[in-house]
Protein backbone atom coordinates (compact mmCIF):
# COMPACT_ATOMS: atom_id res chain seq x y z
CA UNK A 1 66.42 76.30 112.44
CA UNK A 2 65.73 72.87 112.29
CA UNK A 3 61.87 73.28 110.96
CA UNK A 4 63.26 75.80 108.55
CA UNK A 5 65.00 72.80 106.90
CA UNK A 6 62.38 70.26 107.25
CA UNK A 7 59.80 73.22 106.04
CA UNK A 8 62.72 73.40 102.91
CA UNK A 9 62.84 70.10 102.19
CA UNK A 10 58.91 69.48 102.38
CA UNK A 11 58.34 71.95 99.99
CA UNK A 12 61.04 70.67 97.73
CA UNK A 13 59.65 67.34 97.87
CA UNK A 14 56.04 68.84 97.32
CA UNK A 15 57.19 70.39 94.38
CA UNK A 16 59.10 67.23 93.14
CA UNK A 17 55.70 65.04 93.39
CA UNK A 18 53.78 67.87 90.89
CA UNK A 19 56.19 68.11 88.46
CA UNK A 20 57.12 64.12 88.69
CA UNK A 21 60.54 65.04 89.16
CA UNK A 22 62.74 63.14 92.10
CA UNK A 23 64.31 65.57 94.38
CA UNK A 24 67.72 64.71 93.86
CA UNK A 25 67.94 65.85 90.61
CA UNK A 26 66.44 69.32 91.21
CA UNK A 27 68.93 69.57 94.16
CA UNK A 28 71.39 68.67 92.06
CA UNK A 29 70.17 71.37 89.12
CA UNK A 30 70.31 73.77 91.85
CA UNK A 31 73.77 73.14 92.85
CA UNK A 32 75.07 73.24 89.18
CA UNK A 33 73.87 76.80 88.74
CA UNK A 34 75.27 77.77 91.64
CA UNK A 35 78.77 76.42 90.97
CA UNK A 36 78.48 77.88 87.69
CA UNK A 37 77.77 81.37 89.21
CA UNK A 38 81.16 81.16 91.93
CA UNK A 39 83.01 79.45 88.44
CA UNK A 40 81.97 83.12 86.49
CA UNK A 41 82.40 85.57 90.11
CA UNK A 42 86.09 83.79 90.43
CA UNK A 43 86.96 84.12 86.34
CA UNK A 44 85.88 87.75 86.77
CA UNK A 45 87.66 88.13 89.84
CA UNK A 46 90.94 87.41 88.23
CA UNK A 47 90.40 89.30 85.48
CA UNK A 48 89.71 92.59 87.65
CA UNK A 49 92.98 91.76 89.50
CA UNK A 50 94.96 91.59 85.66
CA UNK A 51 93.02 95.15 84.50
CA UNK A 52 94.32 96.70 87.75
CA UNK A 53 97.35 95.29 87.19
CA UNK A 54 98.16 96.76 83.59
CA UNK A 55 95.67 100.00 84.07
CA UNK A 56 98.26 100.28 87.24
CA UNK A 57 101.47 99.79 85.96
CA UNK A 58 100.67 101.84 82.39
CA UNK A 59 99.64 104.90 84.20
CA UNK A 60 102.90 104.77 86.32
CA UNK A 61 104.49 103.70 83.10
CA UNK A 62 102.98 106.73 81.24
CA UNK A 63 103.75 109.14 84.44
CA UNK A 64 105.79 107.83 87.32
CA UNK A 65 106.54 111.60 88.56
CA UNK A 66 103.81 111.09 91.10
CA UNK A 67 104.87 108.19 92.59
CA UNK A 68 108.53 109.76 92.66
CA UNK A 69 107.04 113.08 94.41
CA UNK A 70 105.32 110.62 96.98
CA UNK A 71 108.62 108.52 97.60
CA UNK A 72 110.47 111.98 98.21
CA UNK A 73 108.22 112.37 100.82
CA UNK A 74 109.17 109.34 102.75
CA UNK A 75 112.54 110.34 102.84
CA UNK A 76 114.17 107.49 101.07
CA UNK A 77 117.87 107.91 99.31
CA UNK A 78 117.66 109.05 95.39
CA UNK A 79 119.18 105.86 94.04
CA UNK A 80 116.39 103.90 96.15
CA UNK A 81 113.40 106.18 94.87
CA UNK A 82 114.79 105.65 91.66
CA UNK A 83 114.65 101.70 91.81
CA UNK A 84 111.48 101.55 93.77
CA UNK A 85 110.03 104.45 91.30
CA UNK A 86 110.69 101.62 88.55
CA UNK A 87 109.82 98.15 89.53
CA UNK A 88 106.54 98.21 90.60
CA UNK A 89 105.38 99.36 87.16
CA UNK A 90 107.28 96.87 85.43
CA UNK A 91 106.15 94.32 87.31
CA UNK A 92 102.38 95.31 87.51
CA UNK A 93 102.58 95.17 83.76
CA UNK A 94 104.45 91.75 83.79
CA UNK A 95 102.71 90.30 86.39
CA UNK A 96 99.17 91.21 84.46
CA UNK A 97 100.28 90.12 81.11
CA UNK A 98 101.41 86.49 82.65
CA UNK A 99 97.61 86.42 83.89
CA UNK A 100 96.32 87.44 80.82
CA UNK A 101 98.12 85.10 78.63
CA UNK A 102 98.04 82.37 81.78
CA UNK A 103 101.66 81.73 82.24
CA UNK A 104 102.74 80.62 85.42
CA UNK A 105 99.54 81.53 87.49
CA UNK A 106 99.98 80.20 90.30
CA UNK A 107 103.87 81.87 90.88
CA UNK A 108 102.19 84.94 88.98
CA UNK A 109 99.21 85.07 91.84
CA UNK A 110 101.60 84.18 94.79
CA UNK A 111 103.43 87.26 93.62
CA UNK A 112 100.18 89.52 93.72
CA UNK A 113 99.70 88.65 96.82
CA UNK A 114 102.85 89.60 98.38
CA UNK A 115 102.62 93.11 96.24
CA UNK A 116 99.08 93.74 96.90
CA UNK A 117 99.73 92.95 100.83
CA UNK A 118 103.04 95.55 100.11
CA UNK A 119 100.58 98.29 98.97
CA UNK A 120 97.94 97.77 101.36
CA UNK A 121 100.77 98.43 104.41
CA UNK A 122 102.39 101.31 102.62
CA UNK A 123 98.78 102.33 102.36
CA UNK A 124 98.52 101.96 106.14
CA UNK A 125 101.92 103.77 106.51
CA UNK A 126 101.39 106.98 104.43
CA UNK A 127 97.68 107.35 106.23
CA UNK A 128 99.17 106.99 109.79
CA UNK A 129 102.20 109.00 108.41
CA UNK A 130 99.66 112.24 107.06
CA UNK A 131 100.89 111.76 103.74
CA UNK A 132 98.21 113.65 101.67
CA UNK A 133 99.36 113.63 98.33
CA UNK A 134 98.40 111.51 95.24
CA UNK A 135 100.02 108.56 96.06
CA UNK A 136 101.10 107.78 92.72
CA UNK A 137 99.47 104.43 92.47
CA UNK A 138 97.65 105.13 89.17
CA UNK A 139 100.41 107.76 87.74
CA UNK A 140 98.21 110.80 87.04
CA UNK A 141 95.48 108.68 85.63
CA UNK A 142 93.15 108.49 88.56
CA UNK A 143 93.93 110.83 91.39
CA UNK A 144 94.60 108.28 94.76
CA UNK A 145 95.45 109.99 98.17
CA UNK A 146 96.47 108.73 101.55
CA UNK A 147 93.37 108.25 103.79
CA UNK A 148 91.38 105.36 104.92
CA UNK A 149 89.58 104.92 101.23
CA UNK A 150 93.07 103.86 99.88
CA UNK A 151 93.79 101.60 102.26
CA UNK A 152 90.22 100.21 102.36
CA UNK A 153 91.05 99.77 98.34
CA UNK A 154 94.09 97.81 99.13
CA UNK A 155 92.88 95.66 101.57
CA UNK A 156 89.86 94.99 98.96
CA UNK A 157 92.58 93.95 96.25
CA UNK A 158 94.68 92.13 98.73
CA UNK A 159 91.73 90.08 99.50
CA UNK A 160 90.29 89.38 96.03
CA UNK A 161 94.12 88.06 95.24
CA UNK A 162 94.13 85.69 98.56
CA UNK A 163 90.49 84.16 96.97
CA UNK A 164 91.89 84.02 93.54
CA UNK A 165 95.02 82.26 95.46
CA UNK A 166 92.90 79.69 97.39
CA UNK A 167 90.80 78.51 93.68
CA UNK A 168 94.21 78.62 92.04
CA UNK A 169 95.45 76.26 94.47
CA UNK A 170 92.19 74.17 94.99
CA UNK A 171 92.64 73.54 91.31
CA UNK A 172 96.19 73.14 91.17
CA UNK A 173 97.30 69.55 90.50
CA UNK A 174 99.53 67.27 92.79
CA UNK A 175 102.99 66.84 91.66
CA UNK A 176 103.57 63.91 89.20
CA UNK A 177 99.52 64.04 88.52
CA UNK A 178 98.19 64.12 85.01
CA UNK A 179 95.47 66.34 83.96
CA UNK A 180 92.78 64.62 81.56
């Protein structure tokens, strides 16, 4: 490991001394571009977690009968499917349009988190349950059943909102601290 550095940094330095450049500053180069390219994979990670959000909460919006069905099958009370049947769209949709517009992100991604971890162990529940239905998760827009693919989806989602968390929070300023 250790001559795989040196053998790194010889042939940076080799490289440095034919193009009269001091190594520092191609190091430097090099870690620019790559903080640019985690700045862009982070921006488009948020974005993919606010079009899941609204594609979500529209379909259900559009068609909630299949999340209703899948509710029934649980076994809960009417009045219960009924208000669990309606939040979760509304606040998909609410939830996506406050990271759209940026309002609130870091309450709006906290949030996410606590949904998308929600919907990864109902996930886990309806597979271990032998649920087998369209979950309801997309209305009738994209056709989502229990199994081990769903919850592997929701543990993806879950995931990409705890890393959009963390840079939120990295970048999040300390009370009383002005941003210039």
């Amino acid at each position: 490991m250790l001559s795989l550095i040196f053998l790194r940094e010889f042939s940076v330095y080799i490289i440095c001394l034919n193009l009269n450049v001091s190594v520092p500053t191609i190091e430097c180069k090099l870690n620019n571009k790559l903080k640019n390219q985690k700045k862009i994979l982070l921006r488009a990670t948020y974005y993919l977690i606010t079009i899941i959000l609204l594609f979500s909460g529209v379909s259900k919006v559009i068609d909630i009968n299949p999340l209703i069905e899948t509710l029934k099958e649980v076994k809960l009370p009417h009045d219960l499917i009924i208000t669990i049947a309606t939040l979760p769209p509304i606040t998909e949709v609410g939830l996506g349009i406050m990271l759209l517009l940026k309002i609130k992100q870091r309450t709006s991604i906290k949030i996410i988190v606590i949904l998308f971890l929600v919907f990864f162990l109902f996930s886990i529940y309806g597979t271990l349950m032998g649920l087998e239905e369209n979950c309801g998760c997309f209305g009738n827009a994209i056709k989502s059943e229990f199994g081990w693919g769903m919850v592997g989806r929701n543990a993806f989602q879950f995931l990409l909102s705890i890393v959009v968390l963390k840079k939120e929070n990295r970048n999040a300023l300390a009370p009383g601290e002005i941003k210039q």
